[in-house]
Protein backbone atom coordinates (compact mmCIF):
# COMPACT_ATOMS: atom_id res chain seq x y z
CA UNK A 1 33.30 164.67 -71.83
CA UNK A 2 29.50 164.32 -72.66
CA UNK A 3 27.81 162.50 -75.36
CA UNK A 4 24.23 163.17 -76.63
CA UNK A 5 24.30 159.43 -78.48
CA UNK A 6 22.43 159.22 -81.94
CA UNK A 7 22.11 157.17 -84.46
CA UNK A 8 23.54 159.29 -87.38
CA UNK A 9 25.11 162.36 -85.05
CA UNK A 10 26.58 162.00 -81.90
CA UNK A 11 26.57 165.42 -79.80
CA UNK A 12 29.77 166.37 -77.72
CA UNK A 13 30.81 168.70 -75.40
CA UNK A 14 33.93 169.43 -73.07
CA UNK A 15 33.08 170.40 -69.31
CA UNK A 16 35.33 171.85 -66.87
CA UNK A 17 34.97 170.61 -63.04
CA UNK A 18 36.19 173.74 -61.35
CA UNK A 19 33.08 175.76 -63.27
CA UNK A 20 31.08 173.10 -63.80
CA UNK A 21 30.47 174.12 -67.07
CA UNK A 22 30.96 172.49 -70.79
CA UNK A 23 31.43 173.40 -74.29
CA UNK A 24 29.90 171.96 -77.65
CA UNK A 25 32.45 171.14 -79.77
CA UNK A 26 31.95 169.53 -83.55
CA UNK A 27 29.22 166.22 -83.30
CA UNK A 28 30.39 163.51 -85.02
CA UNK A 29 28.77 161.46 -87.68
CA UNK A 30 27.61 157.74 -87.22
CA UNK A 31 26.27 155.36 -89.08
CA UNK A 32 22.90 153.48 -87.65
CA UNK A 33 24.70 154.55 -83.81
CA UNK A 34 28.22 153.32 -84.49
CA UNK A 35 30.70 156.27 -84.79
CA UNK A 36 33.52 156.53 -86.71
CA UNK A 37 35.78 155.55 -83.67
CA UNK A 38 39.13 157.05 -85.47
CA UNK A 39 38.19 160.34 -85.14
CA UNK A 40 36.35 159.95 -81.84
CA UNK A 41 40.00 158.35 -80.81
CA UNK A 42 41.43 161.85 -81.94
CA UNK A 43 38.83 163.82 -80.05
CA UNK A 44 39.33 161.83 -77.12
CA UNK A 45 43.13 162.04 -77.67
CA UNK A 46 43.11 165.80 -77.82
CA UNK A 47 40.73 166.61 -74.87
CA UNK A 48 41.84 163.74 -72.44
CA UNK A 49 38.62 163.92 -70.39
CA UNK A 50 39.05 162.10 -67.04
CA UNK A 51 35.31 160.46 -67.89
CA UNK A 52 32.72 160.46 -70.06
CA UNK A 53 28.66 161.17 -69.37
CA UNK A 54 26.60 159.63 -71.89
CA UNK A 55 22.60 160.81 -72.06
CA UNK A 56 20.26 158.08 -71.63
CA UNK A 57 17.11 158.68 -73.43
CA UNK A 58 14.66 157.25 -70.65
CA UNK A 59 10.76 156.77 -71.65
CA UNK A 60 8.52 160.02 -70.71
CA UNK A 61 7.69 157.12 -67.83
CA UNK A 62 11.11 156.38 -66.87
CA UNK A 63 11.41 152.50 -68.20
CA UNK A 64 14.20 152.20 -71.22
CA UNK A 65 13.92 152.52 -74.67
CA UNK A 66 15.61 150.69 -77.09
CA UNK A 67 17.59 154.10 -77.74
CA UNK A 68 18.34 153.99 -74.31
CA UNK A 69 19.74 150.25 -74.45
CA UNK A 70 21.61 151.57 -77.71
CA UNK A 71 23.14 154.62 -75.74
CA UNK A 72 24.10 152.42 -72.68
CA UNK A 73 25.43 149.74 -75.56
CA UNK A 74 27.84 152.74 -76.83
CA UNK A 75 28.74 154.32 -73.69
CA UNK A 76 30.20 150.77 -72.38
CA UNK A 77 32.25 150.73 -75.84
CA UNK A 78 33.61 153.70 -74.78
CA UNK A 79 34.95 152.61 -71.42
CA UNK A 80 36.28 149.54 -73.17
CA UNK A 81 37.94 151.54 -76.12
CA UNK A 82 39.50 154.29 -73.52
CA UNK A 83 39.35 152.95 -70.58
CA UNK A 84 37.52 155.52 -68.12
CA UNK A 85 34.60 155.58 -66.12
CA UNK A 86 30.98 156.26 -68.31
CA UNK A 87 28.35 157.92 -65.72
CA UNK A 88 24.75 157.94 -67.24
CA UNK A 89 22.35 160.82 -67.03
CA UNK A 90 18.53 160.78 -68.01
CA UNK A 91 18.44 163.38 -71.17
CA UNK A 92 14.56 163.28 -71.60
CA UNK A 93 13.86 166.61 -73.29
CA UNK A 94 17.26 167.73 -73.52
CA UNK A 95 17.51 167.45 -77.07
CA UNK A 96 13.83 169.74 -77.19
CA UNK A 97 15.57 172.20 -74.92
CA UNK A 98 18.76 172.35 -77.07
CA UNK A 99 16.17 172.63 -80.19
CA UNK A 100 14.48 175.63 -78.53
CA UNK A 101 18.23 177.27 -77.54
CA UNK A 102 19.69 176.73 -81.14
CA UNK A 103 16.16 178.07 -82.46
CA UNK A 104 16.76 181.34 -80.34
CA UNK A 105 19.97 181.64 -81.20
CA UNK A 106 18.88 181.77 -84.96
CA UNK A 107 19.96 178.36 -86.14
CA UNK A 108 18.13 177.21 -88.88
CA UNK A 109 19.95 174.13 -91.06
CA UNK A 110 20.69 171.27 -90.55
CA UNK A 111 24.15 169.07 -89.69
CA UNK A 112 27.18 171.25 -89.82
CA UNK A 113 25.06 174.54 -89.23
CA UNK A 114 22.53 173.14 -86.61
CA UNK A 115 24.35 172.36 -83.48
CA UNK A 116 21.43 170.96 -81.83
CA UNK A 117 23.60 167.17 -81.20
CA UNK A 118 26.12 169.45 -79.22
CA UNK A 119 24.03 171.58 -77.42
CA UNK A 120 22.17 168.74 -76.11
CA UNK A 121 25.65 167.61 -75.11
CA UNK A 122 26.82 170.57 -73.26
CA UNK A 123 23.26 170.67 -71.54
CA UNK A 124 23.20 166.99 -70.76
CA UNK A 125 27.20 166.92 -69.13
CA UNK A 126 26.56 170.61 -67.37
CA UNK A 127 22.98 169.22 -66.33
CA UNK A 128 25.29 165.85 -65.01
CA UNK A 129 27.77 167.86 -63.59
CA UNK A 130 25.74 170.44 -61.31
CA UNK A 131 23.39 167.28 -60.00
CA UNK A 132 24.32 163.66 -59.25
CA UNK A 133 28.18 164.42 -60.40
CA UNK A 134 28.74 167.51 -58.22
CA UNK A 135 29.76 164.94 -55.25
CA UNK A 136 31.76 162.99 -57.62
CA UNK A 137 33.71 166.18 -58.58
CA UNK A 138 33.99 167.48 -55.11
CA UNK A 139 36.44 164.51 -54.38
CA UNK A 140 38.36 164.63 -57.20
């Protein structure tokens, strides 16, 4: 399961290891970065992903950002909460790319009807997936 972390919307999506592909589903709202965690419970509940990927919004340069230490902050709250494994994976312009998708794709508004927070997800966790968690997939 892959998280584009935010501090009002959080971006998920589903991926599949045998494709190594995902699927946006519905972002959930937060409030200054904490989520509501009963209805992330639910999603997690439903889906029962084996881990989670969490973007980390890295600096153009590569050094962290305090969204980055905020994202890193959530994604350990999430192993605690559920106990599974968080991997990280550098999202820089993954939210710009899921921008430029959802603006091809003829999405215009904003939450509910922009699935930009979800895209990004589905871009980050496939982008996760096909790189540095292909080996970790392979074993499992």
């Amino acid at each position: 399961m892959g998280f584009d972390f935010g501090t009002r919307n959080i971006g998920i999506a589903m991926g599949q290891a045998v494709t190594q592909t995902a699927n946006a589903i519905s972002p959930i709202k937060a409030r200054d970065g904490i989520p509501n965690w009963e209805e992330l419970e639910r999603i997690v509940e439903e889906w029962n992903p084996d881990a989670f990927v969490v973007g980390i919004p890295l600096n153009m340069d590569g050094t962290e950002s305090d969204m980055s230490r905020r994202a890193r902050k959530f994604a350990n709250r999430l192993m605690a909460r559920f106990n599974r494994a968080w991997h990280p994976v550098d999202e820089r312009l993954t939210s710009f790319e899921a921008k430029e998708w959802a603006g091809r794709l003829g999405h215009k508004g904003h939450y509910g009807s922009n699935p930009v927070d979800a895209m990004a997800a589905q871009l980050l966790l496939e982008s996760w997936m096909n790189g540095e968690g292909a080996e970790l997939l392979a074993v499992n």
